[in-house]
C-alpha atoms as a PDB file:
ATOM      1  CA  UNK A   1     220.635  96.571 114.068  1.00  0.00           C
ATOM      2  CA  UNK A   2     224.035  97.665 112.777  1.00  0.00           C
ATOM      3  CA  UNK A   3     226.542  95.083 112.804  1.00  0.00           C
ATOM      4  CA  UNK A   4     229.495  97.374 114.403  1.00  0.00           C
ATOM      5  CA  UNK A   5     226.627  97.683 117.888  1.00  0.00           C
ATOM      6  CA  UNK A   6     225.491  93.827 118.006  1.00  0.00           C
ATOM      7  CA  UNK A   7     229.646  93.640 118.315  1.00  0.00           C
ATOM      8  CA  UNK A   8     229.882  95.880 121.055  1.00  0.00           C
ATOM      9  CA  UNK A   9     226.507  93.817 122.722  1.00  0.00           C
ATOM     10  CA  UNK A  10     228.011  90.587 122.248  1.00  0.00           C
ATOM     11  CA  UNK A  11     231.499  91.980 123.647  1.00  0.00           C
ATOM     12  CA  UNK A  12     229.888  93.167 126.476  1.00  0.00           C
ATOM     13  CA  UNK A  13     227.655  89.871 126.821  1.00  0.00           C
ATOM     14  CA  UNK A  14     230.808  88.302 127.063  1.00  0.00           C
ATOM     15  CA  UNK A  15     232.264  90.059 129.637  1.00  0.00           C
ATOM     16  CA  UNK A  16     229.244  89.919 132.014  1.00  0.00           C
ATOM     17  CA  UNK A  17     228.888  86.541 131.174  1.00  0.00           C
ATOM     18  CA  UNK A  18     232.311  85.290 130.184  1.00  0.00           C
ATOM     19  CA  UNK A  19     232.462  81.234 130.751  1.00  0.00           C
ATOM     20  CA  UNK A  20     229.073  80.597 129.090  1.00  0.00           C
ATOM     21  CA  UNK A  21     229.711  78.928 125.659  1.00  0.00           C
ATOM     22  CA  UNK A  22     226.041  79.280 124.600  1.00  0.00           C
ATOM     23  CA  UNK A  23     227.102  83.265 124.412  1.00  0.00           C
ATOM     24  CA  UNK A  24     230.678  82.355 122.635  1.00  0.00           C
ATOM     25  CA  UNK A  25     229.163  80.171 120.486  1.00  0.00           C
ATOM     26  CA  UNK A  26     226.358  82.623 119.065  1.00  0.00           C
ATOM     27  CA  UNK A  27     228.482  85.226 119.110  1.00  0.00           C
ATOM     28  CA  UNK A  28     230.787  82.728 116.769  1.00  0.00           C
ATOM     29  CA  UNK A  29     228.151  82.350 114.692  1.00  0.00           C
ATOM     30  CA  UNK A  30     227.639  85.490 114.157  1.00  0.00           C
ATOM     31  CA  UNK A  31     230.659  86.383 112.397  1.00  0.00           C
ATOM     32  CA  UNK A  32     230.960  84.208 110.205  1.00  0.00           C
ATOM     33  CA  UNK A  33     227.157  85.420 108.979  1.00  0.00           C
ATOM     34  CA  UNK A  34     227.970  88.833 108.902  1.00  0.00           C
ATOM     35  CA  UNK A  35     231.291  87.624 106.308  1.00  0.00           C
ATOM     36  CA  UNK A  36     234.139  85.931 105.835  1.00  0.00           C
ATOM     37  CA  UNK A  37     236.103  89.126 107.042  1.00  0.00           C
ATOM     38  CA  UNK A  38     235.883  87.273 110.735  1.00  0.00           C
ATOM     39  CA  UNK A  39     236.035  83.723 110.077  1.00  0.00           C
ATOM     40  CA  UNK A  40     239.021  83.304 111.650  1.00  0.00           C
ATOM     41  CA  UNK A  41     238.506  84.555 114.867  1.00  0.00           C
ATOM     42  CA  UNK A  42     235.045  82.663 114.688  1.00  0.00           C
ATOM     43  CA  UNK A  43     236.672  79.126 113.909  1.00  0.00           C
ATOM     44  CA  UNK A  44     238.933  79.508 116.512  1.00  0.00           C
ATOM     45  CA  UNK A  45     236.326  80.865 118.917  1.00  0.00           C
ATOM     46  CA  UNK A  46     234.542  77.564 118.485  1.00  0.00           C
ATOM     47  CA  UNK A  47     237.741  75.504 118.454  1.00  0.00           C
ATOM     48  CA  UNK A  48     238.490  76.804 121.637  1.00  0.00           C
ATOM     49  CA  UNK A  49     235.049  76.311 123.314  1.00  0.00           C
ATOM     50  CA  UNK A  50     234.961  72.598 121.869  1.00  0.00           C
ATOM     51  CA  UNK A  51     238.211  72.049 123.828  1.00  0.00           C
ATOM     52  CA  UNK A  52     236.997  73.745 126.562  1.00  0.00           C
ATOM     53  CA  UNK A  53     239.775  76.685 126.221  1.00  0.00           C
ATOM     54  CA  UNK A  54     236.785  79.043 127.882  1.00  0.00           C
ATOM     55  CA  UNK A  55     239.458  81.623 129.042  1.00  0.00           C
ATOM     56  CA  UNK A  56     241.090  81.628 125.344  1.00  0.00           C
ATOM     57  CA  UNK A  57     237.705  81.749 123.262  1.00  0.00           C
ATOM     58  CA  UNK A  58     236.833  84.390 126.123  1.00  0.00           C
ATOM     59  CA  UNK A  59     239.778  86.421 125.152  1.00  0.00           C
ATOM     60  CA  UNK A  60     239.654  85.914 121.462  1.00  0.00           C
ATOM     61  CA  UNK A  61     236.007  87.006 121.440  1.00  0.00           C
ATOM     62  CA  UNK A  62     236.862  90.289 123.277  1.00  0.00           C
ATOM     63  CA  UNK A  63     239.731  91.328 120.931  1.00  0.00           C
ATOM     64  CA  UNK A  64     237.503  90.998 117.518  1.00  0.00           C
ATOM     65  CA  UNK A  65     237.865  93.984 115.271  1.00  0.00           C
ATOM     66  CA  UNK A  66     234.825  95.425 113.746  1.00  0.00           C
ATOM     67  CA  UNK A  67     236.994  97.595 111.676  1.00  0.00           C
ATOM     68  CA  UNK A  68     240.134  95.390 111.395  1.00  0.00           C
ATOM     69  CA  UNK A  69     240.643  96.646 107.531  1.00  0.00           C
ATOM     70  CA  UNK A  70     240.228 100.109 108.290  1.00  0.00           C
ATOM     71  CA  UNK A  71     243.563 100.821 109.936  1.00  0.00           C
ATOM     72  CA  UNK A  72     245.691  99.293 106.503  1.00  0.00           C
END
């Protein structure tokens, strides 16, 4: 499946769903297979679920950028 939809899926997982850090975490996990172009917002997805920051990892997860290098 292309990677730009499984974003959109997991986004939307996220917002059905958006306390459970089984969902945040694979989601996490996710980036940072799919490149290092995400790793950021991945460590700090987990970071935030570790520390139980559910409503930051939540709102970190939502605001990833499939096409964050396009726009420069």
């Amino acid at each position: 499946m292309p990677i730009e939809i499984m974003f959109k899926i997991y986004q939307r997982l996220i917002e059905i769903l958006p306390y459970n850090d089984k969902v945040l975490l694979d989601f996490a996990e996710y980036l940072k297979i799919y490149g290092p172009d995400w790793d950021e917002e991945a460590n700090e997805i987990v970071e935030n679920v570790k520390i139980k920051q559910l409503e930051v990892a939540v709102k970190m997860a939502k605001t990833v950028d499939y096409n964050k290098y396009q726009n420069m």
